[in-house]
C-alpha atoms as a PDB file:
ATOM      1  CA  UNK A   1       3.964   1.913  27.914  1.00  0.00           C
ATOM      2  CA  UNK A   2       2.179   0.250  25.719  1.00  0.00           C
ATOM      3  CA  UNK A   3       2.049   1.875  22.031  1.00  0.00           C
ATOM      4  CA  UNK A   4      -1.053   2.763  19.975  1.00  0.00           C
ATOM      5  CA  UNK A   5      -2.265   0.116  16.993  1.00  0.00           C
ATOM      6  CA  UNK A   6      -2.128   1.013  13.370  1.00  0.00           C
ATOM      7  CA  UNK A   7      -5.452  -0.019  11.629  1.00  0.00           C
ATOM      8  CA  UNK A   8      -4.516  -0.837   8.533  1.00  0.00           C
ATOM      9  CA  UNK A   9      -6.268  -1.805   5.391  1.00  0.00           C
ATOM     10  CA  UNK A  10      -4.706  -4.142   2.222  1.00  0.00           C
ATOM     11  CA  UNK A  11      -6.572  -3.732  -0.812  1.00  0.00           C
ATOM     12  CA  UNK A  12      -5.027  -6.598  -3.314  1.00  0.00           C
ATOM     13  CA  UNK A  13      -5.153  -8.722  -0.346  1.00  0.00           C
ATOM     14  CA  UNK A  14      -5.621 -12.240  -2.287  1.00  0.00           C
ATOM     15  CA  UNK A  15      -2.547 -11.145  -5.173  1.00  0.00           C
ATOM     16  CA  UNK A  16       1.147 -12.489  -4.778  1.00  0.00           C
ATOM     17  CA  UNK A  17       2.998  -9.211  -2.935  1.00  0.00           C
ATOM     18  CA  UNK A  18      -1.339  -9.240  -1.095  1.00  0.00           C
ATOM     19  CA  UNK A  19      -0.556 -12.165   0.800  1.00  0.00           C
ATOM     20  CA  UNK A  20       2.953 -11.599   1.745  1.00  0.00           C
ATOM     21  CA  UNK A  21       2.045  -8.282   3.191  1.00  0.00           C
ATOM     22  CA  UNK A  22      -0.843  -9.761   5.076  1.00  0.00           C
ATOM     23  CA  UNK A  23       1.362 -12.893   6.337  1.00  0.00           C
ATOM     24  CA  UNK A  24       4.476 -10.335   8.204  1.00  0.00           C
ATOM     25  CA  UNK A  25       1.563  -7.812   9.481  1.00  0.00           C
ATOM     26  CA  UNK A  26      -0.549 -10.358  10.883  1.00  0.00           C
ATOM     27  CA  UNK A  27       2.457 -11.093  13.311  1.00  0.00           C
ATOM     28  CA  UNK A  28       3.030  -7.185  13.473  1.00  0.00           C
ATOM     29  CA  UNK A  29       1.951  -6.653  17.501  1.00  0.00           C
ATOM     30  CA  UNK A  30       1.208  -3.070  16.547  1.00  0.00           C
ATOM     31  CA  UNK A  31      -1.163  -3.225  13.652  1.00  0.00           C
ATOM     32  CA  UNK A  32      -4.401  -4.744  13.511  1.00  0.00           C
ATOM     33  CA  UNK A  33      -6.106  -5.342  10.067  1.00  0.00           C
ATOM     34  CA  UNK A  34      -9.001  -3.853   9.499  1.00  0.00           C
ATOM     35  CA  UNK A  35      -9.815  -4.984   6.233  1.00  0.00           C
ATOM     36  CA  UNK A  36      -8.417  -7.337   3.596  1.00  0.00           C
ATOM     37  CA  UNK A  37      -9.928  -6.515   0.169  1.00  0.00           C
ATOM     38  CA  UNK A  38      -9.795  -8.048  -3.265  1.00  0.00           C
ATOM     39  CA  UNK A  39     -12.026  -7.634  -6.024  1.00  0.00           C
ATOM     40  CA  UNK A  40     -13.102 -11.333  -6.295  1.00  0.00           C
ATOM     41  CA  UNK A  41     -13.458 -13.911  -3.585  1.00  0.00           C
ATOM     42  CA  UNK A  42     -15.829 -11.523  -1.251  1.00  0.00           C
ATOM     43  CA  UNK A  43     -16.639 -13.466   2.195  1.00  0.00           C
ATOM     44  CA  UNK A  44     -13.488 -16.171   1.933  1.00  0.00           C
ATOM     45  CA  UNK A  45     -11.007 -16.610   4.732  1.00  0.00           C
ATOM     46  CA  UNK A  46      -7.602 -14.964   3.832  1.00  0.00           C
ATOM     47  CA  UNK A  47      -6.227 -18.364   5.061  1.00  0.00           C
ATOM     48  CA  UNK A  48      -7.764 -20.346   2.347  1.00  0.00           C
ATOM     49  CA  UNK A  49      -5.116 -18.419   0.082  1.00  0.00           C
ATOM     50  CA  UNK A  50      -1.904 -18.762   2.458  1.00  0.00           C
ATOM     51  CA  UNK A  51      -1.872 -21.477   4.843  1.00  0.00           C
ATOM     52  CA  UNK A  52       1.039 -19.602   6.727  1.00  0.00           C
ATOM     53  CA  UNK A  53      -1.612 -17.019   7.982  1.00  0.00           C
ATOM     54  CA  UNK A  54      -2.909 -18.265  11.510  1.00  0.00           C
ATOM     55  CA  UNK A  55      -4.495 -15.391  13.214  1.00  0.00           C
ATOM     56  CA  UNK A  56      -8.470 -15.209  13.051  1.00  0.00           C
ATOM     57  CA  UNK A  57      -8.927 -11.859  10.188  1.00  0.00           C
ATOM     58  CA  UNK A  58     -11.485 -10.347   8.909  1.00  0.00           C
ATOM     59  CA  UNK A  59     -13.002 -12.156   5.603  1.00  0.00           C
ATOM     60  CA  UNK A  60     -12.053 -10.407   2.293  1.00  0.00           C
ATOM     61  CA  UNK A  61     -14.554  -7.372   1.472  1.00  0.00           C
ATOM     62  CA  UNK A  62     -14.800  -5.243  -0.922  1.00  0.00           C
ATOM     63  CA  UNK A  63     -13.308  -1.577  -1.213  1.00  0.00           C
ATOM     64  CA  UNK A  64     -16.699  -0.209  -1.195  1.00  0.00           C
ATOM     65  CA  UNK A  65     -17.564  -1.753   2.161  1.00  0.00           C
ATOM     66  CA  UNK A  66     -14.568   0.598   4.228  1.00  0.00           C
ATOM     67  CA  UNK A  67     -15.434   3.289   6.504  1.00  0.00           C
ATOM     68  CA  UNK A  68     -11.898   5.285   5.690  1.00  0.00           C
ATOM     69  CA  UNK A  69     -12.068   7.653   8.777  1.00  0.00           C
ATOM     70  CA  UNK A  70     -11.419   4.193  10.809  1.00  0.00           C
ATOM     71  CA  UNK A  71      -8.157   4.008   9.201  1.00  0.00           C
ATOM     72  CA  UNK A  72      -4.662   4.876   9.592  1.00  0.00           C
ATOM     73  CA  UNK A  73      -3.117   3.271   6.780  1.00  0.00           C
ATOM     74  CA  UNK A  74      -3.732   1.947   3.338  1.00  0.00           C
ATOM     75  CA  UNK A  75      -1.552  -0.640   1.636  1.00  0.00           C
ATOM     76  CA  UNK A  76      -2.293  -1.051  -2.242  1.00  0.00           C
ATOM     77  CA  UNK A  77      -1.324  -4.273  -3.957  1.00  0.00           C
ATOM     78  CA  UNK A  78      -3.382  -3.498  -6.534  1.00  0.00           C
ATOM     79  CA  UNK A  79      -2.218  -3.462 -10.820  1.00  0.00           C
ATOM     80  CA  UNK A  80      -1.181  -0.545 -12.252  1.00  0.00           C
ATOM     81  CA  UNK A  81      -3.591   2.241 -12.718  1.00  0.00           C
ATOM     82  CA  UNK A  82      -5.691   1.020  -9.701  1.00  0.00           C
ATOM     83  CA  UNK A  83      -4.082   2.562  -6.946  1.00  0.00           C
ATOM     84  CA  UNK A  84      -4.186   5.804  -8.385  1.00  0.00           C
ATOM     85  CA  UNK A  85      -8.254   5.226  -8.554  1.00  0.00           C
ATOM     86  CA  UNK A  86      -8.771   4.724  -4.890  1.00  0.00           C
ATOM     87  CA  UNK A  87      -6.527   7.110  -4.062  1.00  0.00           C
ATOM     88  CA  UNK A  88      -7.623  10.208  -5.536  1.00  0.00           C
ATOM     89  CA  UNK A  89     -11.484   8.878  -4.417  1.00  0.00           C
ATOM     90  CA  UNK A  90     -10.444   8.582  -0.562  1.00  0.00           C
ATOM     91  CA  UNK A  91      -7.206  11.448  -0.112  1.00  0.00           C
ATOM     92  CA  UNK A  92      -9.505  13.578   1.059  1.00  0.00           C
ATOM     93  CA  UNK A  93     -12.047  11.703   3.364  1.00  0.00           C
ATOM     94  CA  UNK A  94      -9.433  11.284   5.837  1.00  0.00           C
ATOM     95  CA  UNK A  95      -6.597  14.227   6.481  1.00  0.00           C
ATOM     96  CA  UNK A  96      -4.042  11.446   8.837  1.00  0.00           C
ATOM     97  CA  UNK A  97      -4.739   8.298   6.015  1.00  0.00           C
ATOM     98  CA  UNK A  98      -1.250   7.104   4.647  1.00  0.00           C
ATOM     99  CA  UNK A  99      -1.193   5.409   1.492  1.00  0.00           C
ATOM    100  CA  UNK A 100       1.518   2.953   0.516  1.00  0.00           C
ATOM    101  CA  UNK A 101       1.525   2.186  -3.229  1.00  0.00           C
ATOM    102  CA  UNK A 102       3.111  -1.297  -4.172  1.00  0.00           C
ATOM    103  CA  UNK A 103       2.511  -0.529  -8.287  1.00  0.00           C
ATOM    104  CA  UNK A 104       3.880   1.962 -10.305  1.00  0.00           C
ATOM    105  CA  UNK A 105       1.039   4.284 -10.223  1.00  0.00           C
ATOM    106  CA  UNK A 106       2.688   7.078  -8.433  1.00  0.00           C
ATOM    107  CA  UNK A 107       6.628   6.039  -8.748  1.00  0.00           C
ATOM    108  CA  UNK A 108       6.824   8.478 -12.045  1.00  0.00           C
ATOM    109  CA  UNK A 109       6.819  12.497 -11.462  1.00  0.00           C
ATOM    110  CA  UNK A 110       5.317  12.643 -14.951  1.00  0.00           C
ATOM    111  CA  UNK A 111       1.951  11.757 -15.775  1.00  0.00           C
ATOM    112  CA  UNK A 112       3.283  11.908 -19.608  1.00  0.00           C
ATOM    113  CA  UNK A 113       5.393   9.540 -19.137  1.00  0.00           C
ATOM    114  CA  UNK A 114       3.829   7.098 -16.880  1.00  0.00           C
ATOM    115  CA  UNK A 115       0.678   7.269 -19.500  1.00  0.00           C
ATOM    116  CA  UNK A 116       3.240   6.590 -22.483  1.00  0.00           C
ATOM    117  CA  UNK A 117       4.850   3.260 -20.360  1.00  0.00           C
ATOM    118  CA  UNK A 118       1.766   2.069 -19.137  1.00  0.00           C
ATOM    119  CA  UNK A 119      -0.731   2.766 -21.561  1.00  0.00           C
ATOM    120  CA  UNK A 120      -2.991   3.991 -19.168  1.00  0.00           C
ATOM    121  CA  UNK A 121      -4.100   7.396 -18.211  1.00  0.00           C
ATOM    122  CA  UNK A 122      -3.252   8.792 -14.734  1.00  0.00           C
ATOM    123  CA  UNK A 123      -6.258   9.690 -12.809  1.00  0.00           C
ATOM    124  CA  UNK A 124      -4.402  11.448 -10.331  1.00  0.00           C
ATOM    125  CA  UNK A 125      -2.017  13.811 -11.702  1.00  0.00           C
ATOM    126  CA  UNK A 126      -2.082  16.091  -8.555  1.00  0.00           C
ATOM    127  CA  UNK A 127      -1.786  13.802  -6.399  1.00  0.00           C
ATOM    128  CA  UNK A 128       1.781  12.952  -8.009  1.00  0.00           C
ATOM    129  CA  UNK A 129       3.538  15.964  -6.067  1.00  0.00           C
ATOM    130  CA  UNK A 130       2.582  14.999  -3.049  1.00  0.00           C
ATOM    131  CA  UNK A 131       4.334  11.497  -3.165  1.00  0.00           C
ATOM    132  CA  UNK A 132       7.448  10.310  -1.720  1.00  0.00           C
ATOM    133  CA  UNK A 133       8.744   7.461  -4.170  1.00  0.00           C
ATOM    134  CA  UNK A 134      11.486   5.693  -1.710  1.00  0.00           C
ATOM    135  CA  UNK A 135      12.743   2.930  -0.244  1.00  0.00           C
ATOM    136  CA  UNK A 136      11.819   4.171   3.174  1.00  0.00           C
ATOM    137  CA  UNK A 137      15.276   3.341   4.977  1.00  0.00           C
ATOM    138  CA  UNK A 138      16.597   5.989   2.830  1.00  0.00           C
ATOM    139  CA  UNK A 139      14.504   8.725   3.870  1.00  0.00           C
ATOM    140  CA  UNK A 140      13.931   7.965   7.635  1.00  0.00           C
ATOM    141  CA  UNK A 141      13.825  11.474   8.196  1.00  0.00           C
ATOM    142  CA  UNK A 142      11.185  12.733   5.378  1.00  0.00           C
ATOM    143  CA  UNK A 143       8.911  10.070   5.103  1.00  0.00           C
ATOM    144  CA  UNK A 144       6.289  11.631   7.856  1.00  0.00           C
ATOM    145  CA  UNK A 145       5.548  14.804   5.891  1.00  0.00           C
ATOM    146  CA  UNK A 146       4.243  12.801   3.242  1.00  0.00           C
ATOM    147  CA  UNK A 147       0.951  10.976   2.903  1.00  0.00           C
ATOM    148  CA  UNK A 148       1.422   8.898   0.121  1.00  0.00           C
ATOM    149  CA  UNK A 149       4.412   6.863  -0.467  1.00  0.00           C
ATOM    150  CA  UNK A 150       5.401   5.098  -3.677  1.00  0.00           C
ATOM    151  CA  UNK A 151       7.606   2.062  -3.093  1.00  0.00           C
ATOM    152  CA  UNK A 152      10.043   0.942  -5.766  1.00  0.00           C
ATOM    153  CA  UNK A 153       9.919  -2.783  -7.587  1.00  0.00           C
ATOM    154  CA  UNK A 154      11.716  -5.803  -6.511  1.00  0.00           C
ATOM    155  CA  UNK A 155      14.910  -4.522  -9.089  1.00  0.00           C
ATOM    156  CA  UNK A 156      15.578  -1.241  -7.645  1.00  0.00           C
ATOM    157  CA  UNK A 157      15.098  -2.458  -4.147  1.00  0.00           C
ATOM    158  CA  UNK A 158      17.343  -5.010  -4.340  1.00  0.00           C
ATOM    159  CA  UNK A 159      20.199  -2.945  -5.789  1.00  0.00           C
ATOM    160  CA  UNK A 160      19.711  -0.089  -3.690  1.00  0.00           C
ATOM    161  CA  UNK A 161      19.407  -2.465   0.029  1.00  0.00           C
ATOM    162  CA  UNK A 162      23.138  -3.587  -0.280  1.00  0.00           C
ATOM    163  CA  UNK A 163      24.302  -0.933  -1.415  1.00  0.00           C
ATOM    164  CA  UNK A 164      23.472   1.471   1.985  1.00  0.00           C
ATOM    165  CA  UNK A 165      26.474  -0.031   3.558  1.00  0.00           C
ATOM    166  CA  UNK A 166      28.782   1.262   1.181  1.00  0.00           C
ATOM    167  CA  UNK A 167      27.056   4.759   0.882  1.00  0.00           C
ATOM    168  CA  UNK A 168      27.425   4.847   4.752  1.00  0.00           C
END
């Protein structure tokens, strides 16, 4: 039984976490990219960025260019205060989209205090409650009955991974 595809977007495509992300789901047998987007370098091939990416994908477009009911997921490796921006456009054009933050736009329950770190005003505030900021082995069992999920940084993530044994 063969299992369905996930078409999958990565807006930051071209950035440092961008190209990681595209390198491991390129090799992904499930997923097939949609779109790789970036706000500068419209029409290159992703592989003039990362030589490590082999498989033919589409060139890098702009956000503007998506058709969002095609989609089933939404990676953002975008800087802070972006995500949040083409999130609260494009929640609603599409009821099943999932949206997986890489920033920090939506790891803070309060706007306050997100605006006071960042220095930048939250755009979606509402959309804040309906997040799930995890490191999704953690919450295995939750994750589905949210649409937007926040990941953590590099820090947290790596003190949190080892540490599963030992809660276990």
């Amino acid at each position: 039984m063969s299992q369905k595809k996930i078409k999958v977007v990565i807006a930051g495509a071209t950035g440092f976490v961008g190209l990681d992300l595209v390198h491991i789901l390129s090799k992904h047998p499930n997923v097939v990219i949609k779109h790789l987007c970036a706000q500068k370098n419209i029409g290159k091939k992703i592989s003039s960025f990362d030589r490590r990416i082999k498989k033919k994908l589409p060139k890098i477009s702009s956000v503007s260019k998506i058709d969002w009911n095609s989609l089933d997921l939404v990676f953002l490796s975008l800087p802070n205060g972006e995500a949040q921006k083409l999130i609260v456009k494009n929640y609603s054009k599409n009821k099943k989209l999932i949206f997986i933050d890489l920033s920090a736009d939506f790891r803070m329950t309060n706007s306050k205090i997100y605006e006071k770190n960042y220095n930048i005003k939250h755009k979606a505030k509402k959309l804040i409650k309906k997040t799930l900021y995890s490191i999704p082995e953690f919450n295995k069992n939750i994750i589905k009955n949210f649409r937007i999920i926040s990941n953590p940084g590099c820090y947290p993530t790596s003190i949190q991974i080892p540490l599963i044994p030992l809660i276990n």
